[in-house]
N, C-alpha and C. Protein backbone atom coordinates (compact mmCIF):
# COMPACT_ATOMS: atom_id res chain seq x y z
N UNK A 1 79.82 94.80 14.66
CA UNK A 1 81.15 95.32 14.37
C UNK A 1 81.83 95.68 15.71
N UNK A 2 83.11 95.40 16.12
CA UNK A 2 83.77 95.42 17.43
C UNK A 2 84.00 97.25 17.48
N UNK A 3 83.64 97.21 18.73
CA UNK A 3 84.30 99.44 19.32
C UNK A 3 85.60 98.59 19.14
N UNK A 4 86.46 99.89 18.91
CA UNK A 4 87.42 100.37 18.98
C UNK A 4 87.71 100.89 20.79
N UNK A 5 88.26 100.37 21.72
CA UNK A 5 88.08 100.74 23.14
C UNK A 5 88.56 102.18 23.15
N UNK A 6 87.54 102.92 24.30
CA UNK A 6 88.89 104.36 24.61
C UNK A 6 90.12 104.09 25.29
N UNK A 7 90.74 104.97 25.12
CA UNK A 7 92.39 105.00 25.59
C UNK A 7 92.47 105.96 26.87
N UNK A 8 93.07 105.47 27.93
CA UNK A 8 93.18 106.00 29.45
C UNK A 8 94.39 107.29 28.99
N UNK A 9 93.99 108.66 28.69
CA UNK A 9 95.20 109.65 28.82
C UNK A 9 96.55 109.32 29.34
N UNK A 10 96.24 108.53 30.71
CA UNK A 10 97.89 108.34 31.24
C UNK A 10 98.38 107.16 30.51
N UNK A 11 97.94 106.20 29.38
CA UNK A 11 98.52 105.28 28.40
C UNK A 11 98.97 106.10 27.34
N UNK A 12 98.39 107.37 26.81
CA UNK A 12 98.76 108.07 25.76
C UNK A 12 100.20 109.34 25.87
N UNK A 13 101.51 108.31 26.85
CA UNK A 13 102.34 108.54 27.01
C UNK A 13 103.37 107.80 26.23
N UNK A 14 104.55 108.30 25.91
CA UNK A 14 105.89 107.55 25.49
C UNK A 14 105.88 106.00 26.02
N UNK A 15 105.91 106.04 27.21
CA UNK A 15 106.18 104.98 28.09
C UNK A 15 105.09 104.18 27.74
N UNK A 16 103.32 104.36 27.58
CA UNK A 16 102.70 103.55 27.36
C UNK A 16 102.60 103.40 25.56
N UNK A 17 102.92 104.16 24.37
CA UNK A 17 102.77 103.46 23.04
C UNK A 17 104.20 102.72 22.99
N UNK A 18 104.79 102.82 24.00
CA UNK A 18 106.18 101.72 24.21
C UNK A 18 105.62 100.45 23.93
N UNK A 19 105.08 100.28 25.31
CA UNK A 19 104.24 99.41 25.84
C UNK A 19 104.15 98.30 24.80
N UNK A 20 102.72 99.61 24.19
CA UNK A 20 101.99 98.95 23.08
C UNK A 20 102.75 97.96 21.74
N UNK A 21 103.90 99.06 21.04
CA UNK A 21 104.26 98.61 20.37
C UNK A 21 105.46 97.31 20.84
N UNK A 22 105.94 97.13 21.68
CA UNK A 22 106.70 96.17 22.01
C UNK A 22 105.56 94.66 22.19
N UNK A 23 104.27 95.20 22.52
CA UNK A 23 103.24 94.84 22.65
C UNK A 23 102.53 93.78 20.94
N UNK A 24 102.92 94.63 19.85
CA UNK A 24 102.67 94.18 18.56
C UNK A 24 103.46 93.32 18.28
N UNK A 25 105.06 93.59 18.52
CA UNK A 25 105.99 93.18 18.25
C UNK A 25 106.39 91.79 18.47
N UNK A 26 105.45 91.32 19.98
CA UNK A 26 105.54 90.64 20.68
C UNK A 26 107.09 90.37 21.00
N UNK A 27 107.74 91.53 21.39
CA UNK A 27 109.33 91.34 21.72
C UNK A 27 109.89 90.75 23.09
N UNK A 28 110.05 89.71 23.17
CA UNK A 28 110.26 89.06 24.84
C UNK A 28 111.12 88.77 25.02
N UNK A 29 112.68 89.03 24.16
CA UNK A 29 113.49 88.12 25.06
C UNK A 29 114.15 88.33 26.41
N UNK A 30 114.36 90.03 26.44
CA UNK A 30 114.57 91.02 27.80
C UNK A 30 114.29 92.14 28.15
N UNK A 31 112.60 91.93 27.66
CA UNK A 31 112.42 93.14 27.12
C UNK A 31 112.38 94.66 28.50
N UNK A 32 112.86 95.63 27.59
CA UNK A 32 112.81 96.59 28.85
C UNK A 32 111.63 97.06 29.60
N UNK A 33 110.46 96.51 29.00
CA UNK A 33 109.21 96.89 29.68
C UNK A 33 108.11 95.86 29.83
N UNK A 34 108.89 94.28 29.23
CA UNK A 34 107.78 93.87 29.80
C UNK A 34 106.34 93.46 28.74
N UNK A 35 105.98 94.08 27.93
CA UNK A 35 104.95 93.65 27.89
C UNK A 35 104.60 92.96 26.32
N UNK A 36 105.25 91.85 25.55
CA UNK A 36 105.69 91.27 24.73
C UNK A 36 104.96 90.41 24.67
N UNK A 37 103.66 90.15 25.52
CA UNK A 37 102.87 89.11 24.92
C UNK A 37 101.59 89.45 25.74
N UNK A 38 100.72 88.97 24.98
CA UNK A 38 99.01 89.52 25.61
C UNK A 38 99.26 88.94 27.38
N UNK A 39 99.85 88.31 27.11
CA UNK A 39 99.33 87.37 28.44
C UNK A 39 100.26 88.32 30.00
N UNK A 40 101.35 88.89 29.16
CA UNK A 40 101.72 90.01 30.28
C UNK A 40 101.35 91.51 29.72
N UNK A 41 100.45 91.85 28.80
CA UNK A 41 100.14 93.22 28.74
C UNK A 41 99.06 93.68 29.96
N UNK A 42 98.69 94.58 29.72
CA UNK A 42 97.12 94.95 30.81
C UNK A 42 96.46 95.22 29.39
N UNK A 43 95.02 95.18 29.91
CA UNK A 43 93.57 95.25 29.05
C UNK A 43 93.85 96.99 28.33
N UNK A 44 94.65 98.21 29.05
CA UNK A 44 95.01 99.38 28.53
C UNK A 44 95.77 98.90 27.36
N UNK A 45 96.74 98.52 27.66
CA UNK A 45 98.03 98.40 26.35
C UNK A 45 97.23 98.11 25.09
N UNK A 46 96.49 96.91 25.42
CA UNK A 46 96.13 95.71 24.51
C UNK A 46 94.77 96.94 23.52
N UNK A 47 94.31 97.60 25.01
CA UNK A 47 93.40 98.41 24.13
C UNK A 47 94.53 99.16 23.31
N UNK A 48 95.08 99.89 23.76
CA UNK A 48 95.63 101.25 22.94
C UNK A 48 96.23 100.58 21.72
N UNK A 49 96.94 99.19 21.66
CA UNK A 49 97.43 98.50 20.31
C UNK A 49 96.05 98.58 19.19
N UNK A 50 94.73 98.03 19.64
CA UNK A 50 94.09 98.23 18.81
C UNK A 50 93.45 99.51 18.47
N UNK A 51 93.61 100.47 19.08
CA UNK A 51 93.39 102.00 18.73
C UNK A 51 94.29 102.27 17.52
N UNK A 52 95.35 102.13 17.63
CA UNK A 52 96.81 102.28 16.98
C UNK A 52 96.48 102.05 15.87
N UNK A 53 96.08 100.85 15.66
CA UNK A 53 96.10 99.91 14.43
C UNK A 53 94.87 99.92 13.99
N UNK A 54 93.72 100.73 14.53
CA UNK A 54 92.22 100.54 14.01
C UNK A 54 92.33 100.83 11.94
N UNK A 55 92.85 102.18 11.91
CA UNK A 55 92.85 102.62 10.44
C UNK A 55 93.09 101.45 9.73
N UNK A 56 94.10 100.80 10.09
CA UNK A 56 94.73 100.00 8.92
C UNK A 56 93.42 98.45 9.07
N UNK A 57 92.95 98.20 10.42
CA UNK A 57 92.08 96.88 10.49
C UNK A 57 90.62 97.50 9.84
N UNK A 58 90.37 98.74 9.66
CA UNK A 58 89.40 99.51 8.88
C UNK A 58 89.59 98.97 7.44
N UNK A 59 90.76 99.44 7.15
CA UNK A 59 91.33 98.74 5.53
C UNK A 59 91.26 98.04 4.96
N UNK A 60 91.59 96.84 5.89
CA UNK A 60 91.65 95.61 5.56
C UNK A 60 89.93 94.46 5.63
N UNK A 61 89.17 95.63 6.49
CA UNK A 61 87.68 95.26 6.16
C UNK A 61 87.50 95.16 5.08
N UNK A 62 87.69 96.49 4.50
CA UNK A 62 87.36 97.27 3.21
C UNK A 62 87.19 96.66 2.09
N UNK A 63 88.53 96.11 1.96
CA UNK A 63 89.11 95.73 1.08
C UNK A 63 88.54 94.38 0.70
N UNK A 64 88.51 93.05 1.91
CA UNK A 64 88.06 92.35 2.19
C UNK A 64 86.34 92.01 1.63
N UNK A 65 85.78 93.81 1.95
CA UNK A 65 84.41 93.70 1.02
C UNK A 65 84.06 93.60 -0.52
N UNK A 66 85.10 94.06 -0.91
CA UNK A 66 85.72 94.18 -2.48
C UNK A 66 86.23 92.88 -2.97
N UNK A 67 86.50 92.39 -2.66
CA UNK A 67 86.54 90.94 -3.21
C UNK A 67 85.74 89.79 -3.26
């Protein structure tokens, strides 16, 4: 089963769940920060997206076992 990575305190800022979520979004067309696709995030962002989102990829295990 994959860790869940830890999150660097100085990512667990405004500026970095920015990041992140522009990060999910994959928003690129100008974006104000940049980081809209794995291939320009850093290994932090990319971690903290899946921190973010662990509960719900927990869920969807779950659920997944139930059927």
């Amino acid at each position: 089963m994959p860790t869940t990575p830890s999150i660097n305190p100085e990512l667990q800022t405004l500026s970095g769940y920015a990041a992140a979520v522009q990060l999910f979004a994959e928003y690129d067309p100008m974006p104000p920060l940049d980081k809209g696709s794995v291939a320009k995030a850093s290994p932090e962002i990319s971690g903290l997206l899946l921190h973010m989102h662990e509960p719900f990829r927990q869920m969807v295990r779950d659920m997944a076992k139930s059927v």
